[in-house]
C-alpha atoms as a PDB file:
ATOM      1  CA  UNK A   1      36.328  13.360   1.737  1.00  0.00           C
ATOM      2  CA  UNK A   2      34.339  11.488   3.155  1.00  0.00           C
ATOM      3  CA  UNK A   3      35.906  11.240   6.860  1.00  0.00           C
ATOM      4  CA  UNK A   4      35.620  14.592   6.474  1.00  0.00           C
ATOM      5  CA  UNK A   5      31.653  14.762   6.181  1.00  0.00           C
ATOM      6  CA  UNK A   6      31.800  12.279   8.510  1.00  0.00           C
ATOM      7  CA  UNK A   7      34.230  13.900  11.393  1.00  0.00           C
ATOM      8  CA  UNK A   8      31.402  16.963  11.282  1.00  0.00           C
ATOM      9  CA  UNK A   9      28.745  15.178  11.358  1.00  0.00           C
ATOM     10  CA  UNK A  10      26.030  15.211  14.551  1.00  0.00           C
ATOM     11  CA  UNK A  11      24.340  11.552  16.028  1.00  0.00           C
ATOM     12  CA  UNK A  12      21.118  11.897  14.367  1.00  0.00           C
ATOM     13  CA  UNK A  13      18.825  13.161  16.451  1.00  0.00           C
ATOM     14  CA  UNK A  14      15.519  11.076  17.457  1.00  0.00           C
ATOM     15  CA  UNK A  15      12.865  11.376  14.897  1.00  0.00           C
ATOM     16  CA  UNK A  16       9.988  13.662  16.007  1.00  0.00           C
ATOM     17  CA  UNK A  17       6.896  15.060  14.946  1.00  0.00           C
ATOM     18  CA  UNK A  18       4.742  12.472  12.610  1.00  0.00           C
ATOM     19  CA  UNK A  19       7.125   9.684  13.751  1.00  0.00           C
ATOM     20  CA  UNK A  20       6.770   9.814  17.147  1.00  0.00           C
ATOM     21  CA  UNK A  21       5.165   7.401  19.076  1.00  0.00           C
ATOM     22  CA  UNK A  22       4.874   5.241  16.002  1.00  0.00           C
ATOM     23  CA  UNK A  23       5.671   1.239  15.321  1.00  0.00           C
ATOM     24  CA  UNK A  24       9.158   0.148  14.964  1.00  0.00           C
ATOM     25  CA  UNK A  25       7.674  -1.760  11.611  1.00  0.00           C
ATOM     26  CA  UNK A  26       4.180  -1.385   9.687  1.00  0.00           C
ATOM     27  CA  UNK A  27       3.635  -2.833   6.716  1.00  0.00           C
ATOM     28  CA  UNK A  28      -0.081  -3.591   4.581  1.00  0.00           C
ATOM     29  CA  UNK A  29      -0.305  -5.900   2.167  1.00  0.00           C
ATOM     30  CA  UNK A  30       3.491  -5.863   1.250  1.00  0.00           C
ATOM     31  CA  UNK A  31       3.962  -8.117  -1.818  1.00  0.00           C
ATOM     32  CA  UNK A  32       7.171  -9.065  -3.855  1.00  0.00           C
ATOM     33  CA  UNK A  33       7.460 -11.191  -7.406  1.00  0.00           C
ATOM     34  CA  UNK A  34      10.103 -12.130  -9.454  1.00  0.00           C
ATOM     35  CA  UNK A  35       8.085 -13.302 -12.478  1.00  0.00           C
ATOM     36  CA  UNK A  36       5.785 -15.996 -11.746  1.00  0.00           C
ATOM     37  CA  UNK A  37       7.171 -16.848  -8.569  1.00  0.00           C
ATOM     38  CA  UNK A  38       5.654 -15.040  -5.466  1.00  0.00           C
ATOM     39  CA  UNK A  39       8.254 -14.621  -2.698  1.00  0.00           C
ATOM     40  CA  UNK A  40       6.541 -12.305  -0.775  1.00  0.00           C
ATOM     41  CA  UNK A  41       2.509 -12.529  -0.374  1.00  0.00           C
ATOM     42  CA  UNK A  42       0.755  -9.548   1.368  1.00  0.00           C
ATOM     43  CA  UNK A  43       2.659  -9.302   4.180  1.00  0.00           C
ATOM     44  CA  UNK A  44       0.754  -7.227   7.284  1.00  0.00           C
ATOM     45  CA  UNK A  45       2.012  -6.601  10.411  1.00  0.00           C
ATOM     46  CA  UNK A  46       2.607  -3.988  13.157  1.00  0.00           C
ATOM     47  CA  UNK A  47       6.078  -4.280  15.315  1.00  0.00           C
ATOM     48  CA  UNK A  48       5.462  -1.877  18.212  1.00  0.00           C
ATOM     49  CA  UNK A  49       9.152   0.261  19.319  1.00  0.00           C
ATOM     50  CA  UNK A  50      11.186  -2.014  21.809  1.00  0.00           C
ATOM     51  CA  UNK A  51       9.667  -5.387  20.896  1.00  0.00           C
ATOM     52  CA  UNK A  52      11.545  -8.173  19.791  1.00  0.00           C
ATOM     53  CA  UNK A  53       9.901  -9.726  16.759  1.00  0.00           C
ATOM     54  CA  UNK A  54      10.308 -13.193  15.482  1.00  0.00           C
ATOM     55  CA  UNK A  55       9.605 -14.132  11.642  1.00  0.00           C
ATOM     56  CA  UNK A  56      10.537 -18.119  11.474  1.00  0.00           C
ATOM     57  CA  UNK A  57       9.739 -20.530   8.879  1.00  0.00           C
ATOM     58  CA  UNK A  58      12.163 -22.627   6.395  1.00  0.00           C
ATOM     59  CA  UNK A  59      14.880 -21.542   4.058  1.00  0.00           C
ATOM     60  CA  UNK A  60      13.340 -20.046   1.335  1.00  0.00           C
ATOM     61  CA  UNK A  61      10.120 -19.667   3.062  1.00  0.00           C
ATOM     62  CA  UNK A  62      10.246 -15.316   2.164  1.00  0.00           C
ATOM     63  CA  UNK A  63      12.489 -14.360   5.281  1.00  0.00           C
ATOM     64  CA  UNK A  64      15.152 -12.409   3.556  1.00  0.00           C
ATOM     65  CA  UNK A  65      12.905 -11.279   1.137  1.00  0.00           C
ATOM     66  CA  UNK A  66      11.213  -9.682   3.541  1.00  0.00           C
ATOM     67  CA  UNK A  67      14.080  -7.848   5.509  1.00  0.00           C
ATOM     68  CA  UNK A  68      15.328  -6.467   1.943  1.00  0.00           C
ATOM     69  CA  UNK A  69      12.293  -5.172   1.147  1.00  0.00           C
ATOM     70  CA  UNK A  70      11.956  -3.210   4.539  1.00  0.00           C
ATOM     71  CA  UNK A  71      15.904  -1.931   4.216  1.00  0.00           C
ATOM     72  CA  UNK A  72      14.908  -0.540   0.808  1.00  0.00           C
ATOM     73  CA  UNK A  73      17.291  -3.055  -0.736  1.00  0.00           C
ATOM     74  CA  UNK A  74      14.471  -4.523  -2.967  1.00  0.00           C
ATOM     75  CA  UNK A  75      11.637  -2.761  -4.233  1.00  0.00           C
ATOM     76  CA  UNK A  76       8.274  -4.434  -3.930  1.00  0.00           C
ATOM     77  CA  UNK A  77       5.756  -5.422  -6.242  1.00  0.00           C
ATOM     78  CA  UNK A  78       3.059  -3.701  -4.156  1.00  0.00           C
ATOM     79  CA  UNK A  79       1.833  -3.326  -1.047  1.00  0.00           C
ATOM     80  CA  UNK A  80       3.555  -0.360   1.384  1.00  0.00           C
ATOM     81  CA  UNK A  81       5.766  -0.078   4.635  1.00  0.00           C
ATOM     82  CA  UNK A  82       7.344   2.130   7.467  1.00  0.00           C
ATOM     83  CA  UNK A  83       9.836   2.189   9.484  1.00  0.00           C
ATOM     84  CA  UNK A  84       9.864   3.969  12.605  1.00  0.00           C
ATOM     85  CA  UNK A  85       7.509   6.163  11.140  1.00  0.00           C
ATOM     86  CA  UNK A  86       8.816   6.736   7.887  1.00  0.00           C
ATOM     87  CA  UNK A  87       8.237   5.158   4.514  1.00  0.00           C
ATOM     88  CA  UNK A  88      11.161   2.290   3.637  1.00  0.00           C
ATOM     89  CA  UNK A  89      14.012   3.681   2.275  1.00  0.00           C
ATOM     90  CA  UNK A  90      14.136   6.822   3.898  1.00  0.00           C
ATOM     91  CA  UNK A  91      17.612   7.949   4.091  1.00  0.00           C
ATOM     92  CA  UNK A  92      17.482   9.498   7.725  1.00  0.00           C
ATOM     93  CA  UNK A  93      15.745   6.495   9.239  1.00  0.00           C
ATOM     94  CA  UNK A  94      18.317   4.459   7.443  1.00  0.00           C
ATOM     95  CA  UNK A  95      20.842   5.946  10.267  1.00  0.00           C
ATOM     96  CA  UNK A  96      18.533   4.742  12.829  1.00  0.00           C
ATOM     97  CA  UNK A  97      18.910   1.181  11.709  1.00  0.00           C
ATOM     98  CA  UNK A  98      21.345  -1.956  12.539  1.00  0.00           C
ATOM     99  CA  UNK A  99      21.440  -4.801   9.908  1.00  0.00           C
ATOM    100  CA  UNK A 100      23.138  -7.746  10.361  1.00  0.00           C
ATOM    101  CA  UNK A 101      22.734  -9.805   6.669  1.00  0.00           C
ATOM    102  CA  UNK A 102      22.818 -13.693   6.660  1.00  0.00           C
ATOM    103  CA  UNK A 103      25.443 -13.568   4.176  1.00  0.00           C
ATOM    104  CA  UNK A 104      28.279 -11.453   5.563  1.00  0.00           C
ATOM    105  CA  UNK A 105      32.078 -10.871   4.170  1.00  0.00           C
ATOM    106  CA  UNK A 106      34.525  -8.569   5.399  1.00  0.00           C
ATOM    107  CA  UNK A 107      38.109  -7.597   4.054  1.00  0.00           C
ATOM    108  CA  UNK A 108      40.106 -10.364   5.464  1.00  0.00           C
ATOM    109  CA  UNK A 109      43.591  -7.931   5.506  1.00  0.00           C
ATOM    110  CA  UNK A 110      41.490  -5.462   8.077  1.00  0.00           C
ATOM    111  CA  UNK A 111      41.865  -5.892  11.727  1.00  0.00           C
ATOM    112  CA  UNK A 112      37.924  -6.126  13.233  1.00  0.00           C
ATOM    113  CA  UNK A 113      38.574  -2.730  14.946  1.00  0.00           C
ATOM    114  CA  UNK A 114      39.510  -1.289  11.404  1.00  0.00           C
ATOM    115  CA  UNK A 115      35.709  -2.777  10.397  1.00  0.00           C
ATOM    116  CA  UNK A 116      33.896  -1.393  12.805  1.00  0.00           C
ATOM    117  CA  UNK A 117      35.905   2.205  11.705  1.00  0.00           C
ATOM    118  CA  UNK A 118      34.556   1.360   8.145  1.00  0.00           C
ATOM    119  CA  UNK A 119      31.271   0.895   9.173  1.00  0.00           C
ATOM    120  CA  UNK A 120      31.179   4.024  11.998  1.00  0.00           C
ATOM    121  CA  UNK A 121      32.683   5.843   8.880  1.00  0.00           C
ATOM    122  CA  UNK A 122      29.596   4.766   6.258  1.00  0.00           C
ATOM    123  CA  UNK A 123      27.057   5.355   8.932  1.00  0.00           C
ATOM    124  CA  UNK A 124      28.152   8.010   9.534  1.00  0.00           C
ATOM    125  CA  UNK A 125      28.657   9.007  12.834  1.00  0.00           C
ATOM    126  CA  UNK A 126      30.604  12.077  14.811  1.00  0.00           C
ATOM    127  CA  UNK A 127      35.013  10.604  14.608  1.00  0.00           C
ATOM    128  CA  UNK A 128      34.805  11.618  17.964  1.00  0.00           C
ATOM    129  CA  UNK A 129      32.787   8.550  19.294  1.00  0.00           C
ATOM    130  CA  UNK A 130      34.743   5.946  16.973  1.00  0.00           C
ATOM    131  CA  UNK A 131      36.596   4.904  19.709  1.00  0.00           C
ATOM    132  CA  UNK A 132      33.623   4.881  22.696  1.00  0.00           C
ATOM    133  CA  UNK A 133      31.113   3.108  19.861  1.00  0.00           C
ATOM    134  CA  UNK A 134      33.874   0.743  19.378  1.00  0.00           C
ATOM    135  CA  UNK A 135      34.981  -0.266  22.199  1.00  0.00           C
ATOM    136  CA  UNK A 136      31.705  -0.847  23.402  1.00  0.00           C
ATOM    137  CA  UNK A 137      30.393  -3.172  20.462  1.00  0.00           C
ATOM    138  CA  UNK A 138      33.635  -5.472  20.808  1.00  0.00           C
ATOM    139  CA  UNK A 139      32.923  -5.841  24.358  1.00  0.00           C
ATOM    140  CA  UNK A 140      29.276  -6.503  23.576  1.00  0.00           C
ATOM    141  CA  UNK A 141      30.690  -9.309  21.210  1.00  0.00           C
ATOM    142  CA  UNK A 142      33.227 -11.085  23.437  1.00  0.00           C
ATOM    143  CA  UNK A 143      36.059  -9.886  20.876  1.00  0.00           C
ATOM    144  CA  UNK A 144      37.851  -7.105  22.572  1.00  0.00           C
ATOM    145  CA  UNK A 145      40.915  -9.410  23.028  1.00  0.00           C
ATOM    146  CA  UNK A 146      41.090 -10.018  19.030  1.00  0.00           C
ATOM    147  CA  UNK A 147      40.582  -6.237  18.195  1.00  0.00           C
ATOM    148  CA  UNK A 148      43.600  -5.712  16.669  1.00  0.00           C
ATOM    149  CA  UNK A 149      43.670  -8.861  15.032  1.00  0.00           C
ATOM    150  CA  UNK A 150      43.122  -9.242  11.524  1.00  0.00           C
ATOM    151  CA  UNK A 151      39.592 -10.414  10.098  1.00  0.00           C
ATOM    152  CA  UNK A 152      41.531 -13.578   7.831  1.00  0.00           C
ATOM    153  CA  UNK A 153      42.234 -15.363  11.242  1.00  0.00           C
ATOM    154  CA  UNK A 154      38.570 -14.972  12.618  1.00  0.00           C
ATOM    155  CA  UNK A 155      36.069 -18.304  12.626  1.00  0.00           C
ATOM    156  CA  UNK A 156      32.701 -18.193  10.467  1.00  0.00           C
ATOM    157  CA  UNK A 157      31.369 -18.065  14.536  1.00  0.00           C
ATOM    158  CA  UNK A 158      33.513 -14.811  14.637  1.00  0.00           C
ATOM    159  CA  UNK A 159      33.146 -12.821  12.337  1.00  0.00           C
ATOM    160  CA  UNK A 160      29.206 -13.110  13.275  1.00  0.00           C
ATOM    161  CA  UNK A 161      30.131 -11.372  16.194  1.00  0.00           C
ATOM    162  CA  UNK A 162      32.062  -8.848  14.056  1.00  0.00           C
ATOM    163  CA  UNK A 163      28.799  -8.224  11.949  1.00  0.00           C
ATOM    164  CA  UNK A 164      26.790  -8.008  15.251  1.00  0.00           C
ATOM    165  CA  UNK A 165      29.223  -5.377  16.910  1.00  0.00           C
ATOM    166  CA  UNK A 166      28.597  -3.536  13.490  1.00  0.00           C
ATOM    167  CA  UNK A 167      24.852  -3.717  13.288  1.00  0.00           C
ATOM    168  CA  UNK A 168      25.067  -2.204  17.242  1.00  0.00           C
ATOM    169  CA  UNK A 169      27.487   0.730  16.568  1.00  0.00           C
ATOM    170  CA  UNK A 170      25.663   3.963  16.885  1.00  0.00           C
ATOM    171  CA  UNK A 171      22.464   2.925  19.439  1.00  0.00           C
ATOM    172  CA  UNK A 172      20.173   2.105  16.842  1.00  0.00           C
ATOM    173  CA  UNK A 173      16.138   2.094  17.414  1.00  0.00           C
ATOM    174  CA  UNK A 174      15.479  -0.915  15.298  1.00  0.00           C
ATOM    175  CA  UNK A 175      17.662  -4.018  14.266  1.00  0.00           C
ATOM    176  CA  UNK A 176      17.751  -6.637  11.786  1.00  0.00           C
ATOM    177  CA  UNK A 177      19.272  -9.668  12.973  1.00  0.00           C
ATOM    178  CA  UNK A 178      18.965 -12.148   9.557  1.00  0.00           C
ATOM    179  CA  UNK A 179      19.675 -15.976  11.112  1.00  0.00           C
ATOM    180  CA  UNK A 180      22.351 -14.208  13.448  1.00  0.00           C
ATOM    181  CA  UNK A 181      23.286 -17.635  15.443  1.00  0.00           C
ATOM    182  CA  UNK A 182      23.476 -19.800  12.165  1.00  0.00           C
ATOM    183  CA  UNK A 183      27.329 -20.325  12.868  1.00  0.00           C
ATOM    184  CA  UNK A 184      28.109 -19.982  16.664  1.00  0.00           C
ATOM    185  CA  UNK A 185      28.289 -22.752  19.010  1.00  0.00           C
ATOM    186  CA  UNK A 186      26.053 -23.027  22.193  1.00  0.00           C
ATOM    187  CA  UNK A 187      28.080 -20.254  23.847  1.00  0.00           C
ATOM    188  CA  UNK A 188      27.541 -17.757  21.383  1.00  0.00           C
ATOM    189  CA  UNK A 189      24.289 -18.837  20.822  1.00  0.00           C
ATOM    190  CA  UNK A 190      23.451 -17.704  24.557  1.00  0.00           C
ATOM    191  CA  UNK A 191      25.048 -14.631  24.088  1.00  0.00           C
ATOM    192  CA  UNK A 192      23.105 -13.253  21.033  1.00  0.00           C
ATOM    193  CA  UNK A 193      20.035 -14.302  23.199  1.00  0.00           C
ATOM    194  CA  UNK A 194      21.216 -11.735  26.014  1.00  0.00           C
ATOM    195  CA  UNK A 195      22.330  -9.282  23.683  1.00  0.00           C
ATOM    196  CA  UNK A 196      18.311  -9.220  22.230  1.00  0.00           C
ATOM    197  CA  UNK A 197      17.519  -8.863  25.530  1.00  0.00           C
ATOM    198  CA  UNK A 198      19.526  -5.909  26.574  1.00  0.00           C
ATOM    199  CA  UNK A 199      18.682  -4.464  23.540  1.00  0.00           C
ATOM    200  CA  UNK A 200      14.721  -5.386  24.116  1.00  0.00           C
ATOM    201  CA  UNK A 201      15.407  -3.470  27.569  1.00  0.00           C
ATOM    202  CA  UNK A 202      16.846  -0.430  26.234  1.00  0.00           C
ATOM    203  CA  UNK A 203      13.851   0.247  23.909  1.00  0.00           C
ATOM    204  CA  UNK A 204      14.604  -1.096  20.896  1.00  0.00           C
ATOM    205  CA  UNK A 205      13.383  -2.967  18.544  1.00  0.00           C
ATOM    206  CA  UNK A 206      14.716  -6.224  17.479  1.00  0.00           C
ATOM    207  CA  UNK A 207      13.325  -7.917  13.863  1.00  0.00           C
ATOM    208  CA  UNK A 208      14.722 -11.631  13.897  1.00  0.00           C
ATOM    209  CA  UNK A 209      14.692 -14.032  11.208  1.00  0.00           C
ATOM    210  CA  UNK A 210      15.114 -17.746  11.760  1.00  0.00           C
ATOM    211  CA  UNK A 211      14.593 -20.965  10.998  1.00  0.00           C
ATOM    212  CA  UNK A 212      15.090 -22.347  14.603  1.00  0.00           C
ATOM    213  CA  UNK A 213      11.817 -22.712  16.767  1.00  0.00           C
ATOM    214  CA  UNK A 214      14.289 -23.080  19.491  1.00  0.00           C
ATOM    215  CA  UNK A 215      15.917 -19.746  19.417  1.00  0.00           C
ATOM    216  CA  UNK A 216      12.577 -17.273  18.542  1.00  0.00           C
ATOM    217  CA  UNK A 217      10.852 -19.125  21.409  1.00  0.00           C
ATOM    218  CA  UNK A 218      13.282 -17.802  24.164  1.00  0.00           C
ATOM    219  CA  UNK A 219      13.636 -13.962  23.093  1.00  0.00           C
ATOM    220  CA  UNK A 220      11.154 -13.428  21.085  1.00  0.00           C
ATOM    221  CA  UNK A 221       7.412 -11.630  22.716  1.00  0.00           C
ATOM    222  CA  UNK A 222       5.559 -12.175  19.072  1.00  0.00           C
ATOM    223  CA  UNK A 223       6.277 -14.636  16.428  1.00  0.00           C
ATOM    224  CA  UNK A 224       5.090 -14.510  12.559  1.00  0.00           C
ATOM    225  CA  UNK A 225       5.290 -18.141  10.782  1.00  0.00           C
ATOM    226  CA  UNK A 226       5.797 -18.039   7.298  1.00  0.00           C
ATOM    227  CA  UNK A 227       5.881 -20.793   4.645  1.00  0.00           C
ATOM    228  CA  UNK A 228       5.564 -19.863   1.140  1.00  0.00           C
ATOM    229  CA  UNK A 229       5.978 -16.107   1.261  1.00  0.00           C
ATOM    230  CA  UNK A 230       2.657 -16.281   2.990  1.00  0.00           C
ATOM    231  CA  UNK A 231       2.385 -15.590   6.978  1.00  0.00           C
ATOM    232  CA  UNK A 232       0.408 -18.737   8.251  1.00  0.00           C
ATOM    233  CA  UNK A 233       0.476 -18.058  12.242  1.00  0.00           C
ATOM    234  CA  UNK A 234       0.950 -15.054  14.305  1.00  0.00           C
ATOM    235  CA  UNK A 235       0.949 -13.962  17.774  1.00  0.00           C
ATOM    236  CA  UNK A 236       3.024 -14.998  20.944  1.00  0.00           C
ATOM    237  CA  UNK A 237       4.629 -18.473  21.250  1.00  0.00           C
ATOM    238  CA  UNK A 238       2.145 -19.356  24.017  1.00  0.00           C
ATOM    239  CA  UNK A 239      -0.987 -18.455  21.255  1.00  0.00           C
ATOM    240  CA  UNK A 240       1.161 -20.208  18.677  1.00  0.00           C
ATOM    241  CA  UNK A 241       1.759 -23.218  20.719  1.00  0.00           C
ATOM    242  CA  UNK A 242      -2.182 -23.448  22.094  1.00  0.00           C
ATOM    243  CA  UNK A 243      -3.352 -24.215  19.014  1.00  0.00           C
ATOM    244  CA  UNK A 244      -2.988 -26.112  15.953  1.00  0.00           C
ATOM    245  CA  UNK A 245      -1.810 -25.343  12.120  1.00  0.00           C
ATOM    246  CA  UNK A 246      -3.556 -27.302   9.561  1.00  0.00           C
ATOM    247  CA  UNK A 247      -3.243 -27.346   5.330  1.00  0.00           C
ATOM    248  CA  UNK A 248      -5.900 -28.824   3.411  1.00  0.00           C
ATOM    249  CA  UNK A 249      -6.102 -29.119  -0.321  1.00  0.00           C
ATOM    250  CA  UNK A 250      -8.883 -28.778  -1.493  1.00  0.00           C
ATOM    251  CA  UNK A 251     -10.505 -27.766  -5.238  1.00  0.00           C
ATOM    252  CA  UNK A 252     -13.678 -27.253  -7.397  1.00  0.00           C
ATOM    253  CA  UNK A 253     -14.665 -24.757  -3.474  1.00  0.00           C
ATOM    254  CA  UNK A 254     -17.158 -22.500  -4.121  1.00  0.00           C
ATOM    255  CA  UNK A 255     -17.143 -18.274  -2.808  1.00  0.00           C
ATOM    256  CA  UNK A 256     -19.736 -19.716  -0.384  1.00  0.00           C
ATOM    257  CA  UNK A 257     -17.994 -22.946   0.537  1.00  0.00           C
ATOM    258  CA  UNK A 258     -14.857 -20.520   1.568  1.00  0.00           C
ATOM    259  CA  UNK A 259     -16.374 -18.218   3.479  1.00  0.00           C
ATOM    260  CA  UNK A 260     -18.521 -21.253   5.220  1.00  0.00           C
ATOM    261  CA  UNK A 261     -15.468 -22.943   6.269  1.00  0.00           C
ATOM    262  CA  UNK A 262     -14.035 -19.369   7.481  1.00  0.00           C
ATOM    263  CA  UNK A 263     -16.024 -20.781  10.440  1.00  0.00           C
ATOM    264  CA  UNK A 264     -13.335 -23.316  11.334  1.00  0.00           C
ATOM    265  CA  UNK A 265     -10.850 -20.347  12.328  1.00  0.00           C
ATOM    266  CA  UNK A 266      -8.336 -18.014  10.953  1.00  0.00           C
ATOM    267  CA  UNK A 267      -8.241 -19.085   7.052  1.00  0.00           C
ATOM    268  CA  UNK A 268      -5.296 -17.923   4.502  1.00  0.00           C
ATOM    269  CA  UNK A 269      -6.667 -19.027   1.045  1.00  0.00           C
ATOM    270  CA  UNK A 270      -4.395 -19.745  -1.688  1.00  0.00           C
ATOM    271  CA  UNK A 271      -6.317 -21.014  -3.801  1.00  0.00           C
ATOM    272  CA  UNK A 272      -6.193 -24.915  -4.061  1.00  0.00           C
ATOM    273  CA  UNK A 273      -4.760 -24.684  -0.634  1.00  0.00           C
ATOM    274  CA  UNK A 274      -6.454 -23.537   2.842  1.00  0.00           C
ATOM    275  CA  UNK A 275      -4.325 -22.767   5.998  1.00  0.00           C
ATOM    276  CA  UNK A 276      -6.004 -22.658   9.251  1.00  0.00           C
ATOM    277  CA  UNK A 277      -4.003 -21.705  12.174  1.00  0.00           C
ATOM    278  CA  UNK A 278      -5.206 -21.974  15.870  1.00  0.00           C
ATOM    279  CA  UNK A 279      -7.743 -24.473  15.543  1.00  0.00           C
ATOM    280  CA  UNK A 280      -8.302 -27.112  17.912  1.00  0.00           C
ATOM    281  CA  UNK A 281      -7.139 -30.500  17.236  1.00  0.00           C
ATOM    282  CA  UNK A 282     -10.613 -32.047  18.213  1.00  0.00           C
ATOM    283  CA  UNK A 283     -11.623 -29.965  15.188  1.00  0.00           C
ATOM    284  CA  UNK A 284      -9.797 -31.092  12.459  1.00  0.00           C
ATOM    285  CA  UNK A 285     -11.935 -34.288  11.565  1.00  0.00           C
ATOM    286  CA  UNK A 286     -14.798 -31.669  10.819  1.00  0.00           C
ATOM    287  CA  UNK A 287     -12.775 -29.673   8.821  1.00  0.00           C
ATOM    288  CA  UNK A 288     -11.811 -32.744   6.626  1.00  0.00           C
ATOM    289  CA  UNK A 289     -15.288 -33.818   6.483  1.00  0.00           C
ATOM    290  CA  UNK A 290     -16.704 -30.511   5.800  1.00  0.00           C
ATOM    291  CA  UNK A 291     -13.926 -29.963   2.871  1.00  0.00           C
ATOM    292  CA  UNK A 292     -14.425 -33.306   1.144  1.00  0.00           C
ATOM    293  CA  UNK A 293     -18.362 -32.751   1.275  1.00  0.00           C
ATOM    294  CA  UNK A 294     -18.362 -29.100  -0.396  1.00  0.00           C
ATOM    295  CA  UNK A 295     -15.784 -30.472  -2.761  1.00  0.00           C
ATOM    296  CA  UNK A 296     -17.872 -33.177  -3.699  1.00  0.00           C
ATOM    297  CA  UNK A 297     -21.492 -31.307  -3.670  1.00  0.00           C
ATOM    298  CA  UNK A 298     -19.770 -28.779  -6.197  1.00  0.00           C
ATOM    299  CA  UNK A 299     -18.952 -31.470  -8.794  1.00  0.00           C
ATOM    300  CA  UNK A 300     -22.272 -33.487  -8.428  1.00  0.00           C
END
């Protein structure tokens, strides 16, 4: 059975050896299709152990994508990742990992403490802590009074919680927290923010996804923007916010012309389209003159 295997089983013990001492999250050149549609365009990043990582942009901008191809829940097109060490999808590491989905359903007949069982049960961890692991996550929540209640009379806003307590249960090294404040009022909103934190202090690593500036600005030390399935902007909200993002589209460019305008600053080329990121505003005219003169020396 499989309380059985799970009643015998130890807490995993820290990964050692190769793993040690490496980034929460690596990943080079991670790219996913479906078909002709890139969701997912070399993706390249380091998220150093106990950092809290924001990756914001717009519905349907790659977000999700990108946290199911690090959970080994899609497989990608190319590219490669690690977490904590290890390549995606590798089952011990898996322990060592919280996920809390956008989408999240739960059997409405169960109480929430019957969940979290179900969950400490799938993980799996020692029977033995159940009751420790949680007690502690529905106190981390704010739903230790509705423990015993069944999950069919919990809010959207609640059962959030309920999938946060679950994502928390065993002390993992790295969580996924996909748009984990889309349905909680201002309260709970505050409280997710302090539960990053404590995690933050405790030495893990947080990976949030969101579409709100607002919320990856106050927890977050790093910040990835990504429109497209392309990362347009990195670095801390104070680098993000010193300098300027522009698009230009631009065609008929020249190998030459690219790498010339490479000059202006940090350049993602996709073809037709240029993104610069942290360039200064007093810049930009240049960069629209110097576009719309290459453009037009290359057809005359």
């Amino acid at each position: 059975m499989v309380a059985g295997v799970a009643e015998e089983t130890k807490t995993a013990a820290p990964l050692e050896g190769a793993a040690a001492g490496t980034p929460a999250i690596k990943t080079v050149e991670l790219t996913k299709r479906f078909g002709r549609t890139v969701a997912l365009a070399g993706l390249t990043m380091t998220v150093p152990r106990g950092e809290v990582f924001g990756f914001l942009g717009p519905n349907g901008a790659g977000k999700t994508t990108a946290v199911k191809l690090l959970l080994g829940l899609l497989k990608p097109t190319s590219g490669s990742a690690s977490l904590l060490g290890r390549p995606i999808g590798h089952l011990q590491t898996r322990r060592r990992i919280g996920y809390l989905p956008e989408l999240f359903r739960y059997q409405s007949w169960l109480t929430a403490r019957e969940v979290l069982a179900l969950h400490c049960e799938l993980a799996p961890l020692p029977r033995s802590s159940w009751k420790d692991e949680i007690g502690s996550a529905m106190e981390t929540v704010g739903l230790a009074a509705r423990a015993n209640d069944r999950v069919g009379t919990f809010s959207k806003g609640m059962q959030q919680r309920l999938g946060l307590g679950a994502a928390l249960l065993g002390e993992p090294e790295l969580v996924f927290l996909d748009e984990p404040t889309s349905a909680l009022d201002p309260v709970g909103r505050h409280d997710v923010r302090e539960i990053i934190r404590g995690l933050a202090s405790r030495g893990t690593a947080v990976f949030l996804n969101s579409h709100l500036l607002s919320e990856v600005e106050q927890v977050c030390d790093r910040v990835a923007v990504v429109d497209h399935g392309r990362v347009i902007a990195a670095g801390t909200m104070e680098e993000l916010l010193r300098g300027t993002v522009v698009k230009v589209r631009v065609t008929g460019l020249t190998p030459a012309d690219r790498n010339n305008l490479s000059g202006f600053g940090a350049l993602d080329d996709e073809g037709d389209q240029l993104t610069f990121t942290n360039l200064e505003a007093s810049r930009v005219p240049d960069l629209v003159s110097a576009s719309c003169h290459r453009c037009s020396s290359s057809r005359g």
